[in-house]
Protein backbone atom coordinates (compact mmCIF):
# COMPACT_ATOMS: atom_id res chain seq x y z
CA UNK A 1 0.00 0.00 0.00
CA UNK A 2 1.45 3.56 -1.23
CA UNK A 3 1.38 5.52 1.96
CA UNK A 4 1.44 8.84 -0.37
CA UNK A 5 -1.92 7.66 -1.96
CA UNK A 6 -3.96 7.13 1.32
CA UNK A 7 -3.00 10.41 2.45
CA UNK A 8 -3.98 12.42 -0.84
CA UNK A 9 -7.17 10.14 -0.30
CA UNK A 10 -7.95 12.02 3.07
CA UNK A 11 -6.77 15.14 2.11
CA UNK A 12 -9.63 14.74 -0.36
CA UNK A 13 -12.50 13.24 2.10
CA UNK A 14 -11.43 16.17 4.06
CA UNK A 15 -12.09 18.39 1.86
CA UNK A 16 -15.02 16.86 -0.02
CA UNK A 17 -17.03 15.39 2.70
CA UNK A 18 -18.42 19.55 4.04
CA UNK A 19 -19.21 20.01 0.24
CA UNK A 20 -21.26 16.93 0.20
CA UNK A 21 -23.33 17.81 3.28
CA UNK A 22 -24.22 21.24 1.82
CA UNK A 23 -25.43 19.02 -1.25
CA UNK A 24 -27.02 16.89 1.15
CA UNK A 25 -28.98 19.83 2.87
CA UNK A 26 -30.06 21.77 -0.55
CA UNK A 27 -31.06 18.25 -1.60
CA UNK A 28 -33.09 16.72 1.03
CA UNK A 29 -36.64 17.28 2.51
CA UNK A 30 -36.42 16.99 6.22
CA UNK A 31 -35.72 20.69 7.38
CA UNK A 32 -36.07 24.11 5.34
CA UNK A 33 -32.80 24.79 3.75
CA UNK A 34 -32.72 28.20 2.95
CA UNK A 35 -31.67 29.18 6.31
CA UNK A 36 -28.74 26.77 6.26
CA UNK A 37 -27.40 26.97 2.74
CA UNK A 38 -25.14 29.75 3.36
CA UNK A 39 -24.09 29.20 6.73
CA UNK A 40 -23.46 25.64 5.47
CA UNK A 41 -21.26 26.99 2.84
CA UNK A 42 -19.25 29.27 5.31
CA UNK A 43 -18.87 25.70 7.38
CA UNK A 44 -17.68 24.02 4.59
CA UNK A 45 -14.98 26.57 3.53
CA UNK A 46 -13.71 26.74 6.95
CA UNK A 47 -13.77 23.34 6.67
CA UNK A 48 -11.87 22.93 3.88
CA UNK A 49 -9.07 25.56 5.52
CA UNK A 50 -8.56 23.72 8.25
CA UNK A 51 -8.14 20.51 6.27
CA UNK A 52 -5.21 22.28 3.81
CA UNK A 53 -3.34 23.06 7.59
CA UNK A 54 -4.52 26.86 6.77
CA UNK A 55 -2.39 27.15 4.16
CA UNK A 56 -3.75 29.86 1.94
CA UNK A 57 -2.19 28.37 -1.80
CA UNK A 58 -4.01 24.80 -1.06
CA UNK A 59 -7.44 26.44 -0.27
CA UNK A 60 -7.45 29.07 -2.30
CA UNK A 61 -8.14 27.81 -5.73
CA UNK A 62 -11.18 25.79 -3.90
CA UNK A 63 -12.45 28.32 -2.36
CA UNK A 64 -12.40 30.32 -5.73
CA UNK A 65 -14.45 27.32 -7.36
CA UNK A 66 -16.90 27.78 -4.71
CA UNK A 67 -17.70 31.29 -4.64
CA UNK A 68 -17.73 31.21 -8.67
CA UNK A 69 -20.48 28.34 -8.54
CA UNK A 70 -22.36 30.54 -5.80
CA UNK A 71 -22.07 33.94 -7.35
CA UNK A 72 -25.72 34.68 -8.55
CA UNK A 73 -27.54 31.53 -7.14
CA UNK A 74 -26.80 30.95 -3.05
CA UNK A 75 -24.93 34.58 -2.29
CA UNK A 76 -28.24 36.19 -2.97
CA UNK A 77 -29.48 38.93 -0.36
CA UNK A 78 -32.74 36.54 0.43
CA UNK A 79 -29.80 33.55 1.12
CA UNK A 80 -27.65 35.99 3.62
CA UNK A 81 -30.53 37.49 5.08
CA UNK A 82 -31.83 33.91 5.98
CA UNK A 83 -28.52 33.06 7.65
CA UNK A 84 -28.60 36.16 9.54
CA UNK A 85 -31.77 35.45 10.65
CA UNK A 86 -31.24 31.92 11.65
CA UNK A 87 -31.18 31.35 15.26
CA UNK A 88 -28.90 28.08 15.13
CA UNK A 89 -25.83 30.39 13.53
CA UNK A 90 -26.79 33.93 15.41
CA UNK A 91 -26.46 32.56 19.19
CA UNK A 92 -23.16 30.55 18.03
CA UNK A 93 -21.92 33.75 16.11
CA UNK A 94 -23.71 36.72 17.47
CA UNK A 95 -20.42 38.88 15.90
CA UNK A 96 -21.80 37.42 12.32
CA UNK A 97 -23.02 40.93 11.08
CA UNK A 98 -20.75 42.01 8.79
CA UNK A 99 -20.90 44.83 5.78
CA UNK A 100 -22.18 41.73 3.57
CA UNK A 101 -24.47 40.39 5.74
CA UNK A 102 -26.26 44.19 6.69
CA UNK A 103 -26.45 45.19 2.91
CA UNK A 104 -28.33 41.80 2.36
CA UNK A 105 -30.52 42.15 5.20
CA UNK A 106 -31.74 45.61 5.02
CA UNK A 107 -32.10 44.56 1.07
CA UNK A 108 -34.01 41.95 1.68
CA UNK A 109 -36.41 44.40 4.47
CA UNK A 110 -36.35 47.31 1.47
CA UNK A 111 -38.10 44.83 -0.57
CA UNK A 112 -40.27 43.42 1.19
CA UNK A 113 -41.57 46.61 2.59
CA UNK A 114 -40.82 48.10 -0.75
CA UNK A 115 -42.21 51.91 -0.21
CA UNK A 116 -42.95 51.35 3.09
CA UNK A 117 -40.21 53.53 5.04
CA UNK A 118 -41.69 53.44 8.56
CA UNK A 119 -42.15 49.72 8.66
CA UNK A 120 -38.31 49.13 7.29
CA UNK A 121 -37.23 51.61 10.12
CA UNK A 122 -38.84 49.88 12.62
CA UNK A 123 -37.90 46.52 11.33
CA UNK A 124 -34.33 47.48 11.28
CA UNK A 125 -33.65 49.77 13.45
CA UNK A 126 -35.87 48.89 16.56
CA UNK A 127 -37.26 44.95 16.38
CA UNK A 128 -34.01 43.76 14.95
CA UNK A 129 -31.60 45.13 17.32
CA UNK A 130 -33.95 43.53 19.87
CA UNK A 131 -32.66 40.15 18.02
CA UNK A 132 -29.36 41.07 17.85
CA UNK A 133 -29.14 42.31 21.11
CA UNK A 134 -31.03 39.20 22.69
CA UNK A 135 -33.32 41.19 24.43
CA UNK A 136 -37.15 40.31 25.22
CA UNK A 137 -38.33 36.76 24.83
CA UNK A 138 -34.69 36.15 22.69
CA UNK A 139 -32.74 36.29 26.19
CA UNK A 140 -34.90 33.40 27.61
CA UNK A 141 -32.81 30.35 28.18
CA UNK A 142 -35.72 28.27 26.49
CA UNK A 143 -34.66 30.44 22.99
CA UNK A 144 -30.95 29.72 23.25
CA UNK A 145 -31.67 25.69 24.01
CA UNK A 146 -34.23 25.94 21.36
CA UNK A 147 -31.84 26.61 18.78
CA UNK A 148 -28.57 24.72 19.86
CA UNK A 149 -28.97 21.62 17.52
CA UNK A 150 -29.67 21.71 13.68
CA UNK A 151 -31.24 18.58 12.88
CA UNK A 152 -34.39 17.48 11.47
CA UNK A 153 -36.76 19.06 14.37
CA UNK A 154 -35.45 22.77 14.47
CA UNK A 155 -37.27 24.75 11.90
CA UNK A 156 -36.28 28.54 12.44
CA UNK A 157 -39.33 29.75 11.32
CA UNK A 158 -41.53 27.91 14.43
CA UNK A 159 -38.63 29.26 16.23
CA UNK A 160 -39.20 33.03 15.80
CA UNK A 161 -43.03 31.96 15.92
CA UNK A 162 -42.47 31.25 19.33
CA UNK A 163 -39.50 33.82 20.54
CA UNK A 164 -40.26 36.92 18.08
CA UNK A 165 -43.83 37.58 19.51
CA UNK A 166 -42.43 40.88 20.52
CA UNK A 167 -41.51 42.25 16.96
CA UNK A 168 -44.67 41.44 14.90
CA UNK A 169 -43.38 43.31 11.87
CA UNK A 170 -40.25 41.82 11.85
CA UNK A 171 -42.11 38.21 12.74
CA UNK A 172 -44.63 38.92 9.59
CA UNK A 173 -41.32 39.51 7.17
């Protein structure tokens, strides 16, 4: 057995195997995907870093095929938007609110309250910071444990159902 061939072989599980349970996700039927694509991806590509011992000329021509394949289809605003408003990823990664993921979400709020300029102020400038400041019912204990796992039973939607009772225009986005 070639020694040099088993470990090219992990090298590639390693860095095929996060790829294949973003297909996975988009694929199957159990939970909503939209809310996971994206953070999926940003999994993945960390992922795939670590695997290449963060060494930025193994990754980088991955991570280039990646973003290529996404540009236009899962890097849309409504695809960011729905990672930033995804419980499982905000409580793990409550810093996740970069320039990207802002311009997406207010984006996403312009549109649907296309016209509407009190109801996008109040959506993001009063009931979201209540999310992203985990105030109100999104401080309980219950709404942190509610969100912990991603598997087949969390569905963010019945999450903010239950936790955003206290922004109802940001709830009926």
């Amino acid at each position: 057995m070639n020694i040099g061939f088993w470990s090219s072989m992990t090298l590639v599980l390693k860095i095929f195997s996060p790829l294949v349970k973003v297909l996975r996700l988009a694929d199957g039927e159990k939970i909503p995907s939209l809310g996971f694509i994206y953070g999926e991806i940003l999994v993945a590509k960390n992922s795939i870093k670590e695997a290449t011992y963060q060494m930025e000329r193994n990754y980088e021509p991955i991570i280039k095929i990646i973003d290529e394949k996404m540009k236009g289809r899962l890097d849309a605003p409504l695809h960011i938007a729905a990672y930033f408003l995804n419980p499982f990823y905000f409580y793990k990664n409550p810093g996740m609110y970069d320039l990207e993921v802002m311009q997406a979400f207010i984006a996403c709020v312009e549109t649907f309250y296309y016209g509407d300029f009190d109801k996008q102020n109040e959506v993001v400038n009063q009931e979201v910071q209540q999310y992203r400041n985990k105030s109100g019912y999104f401080r309980l204990p219950l709404a942190q444990k509610g969100c912990e796992k991603k598997d087949d039973k969390f569905d963010p939607g019945l999450w903010w159902s239950t936790y955003g009772c206290e922004t109802p225009i940001f709830c009926k986005s």
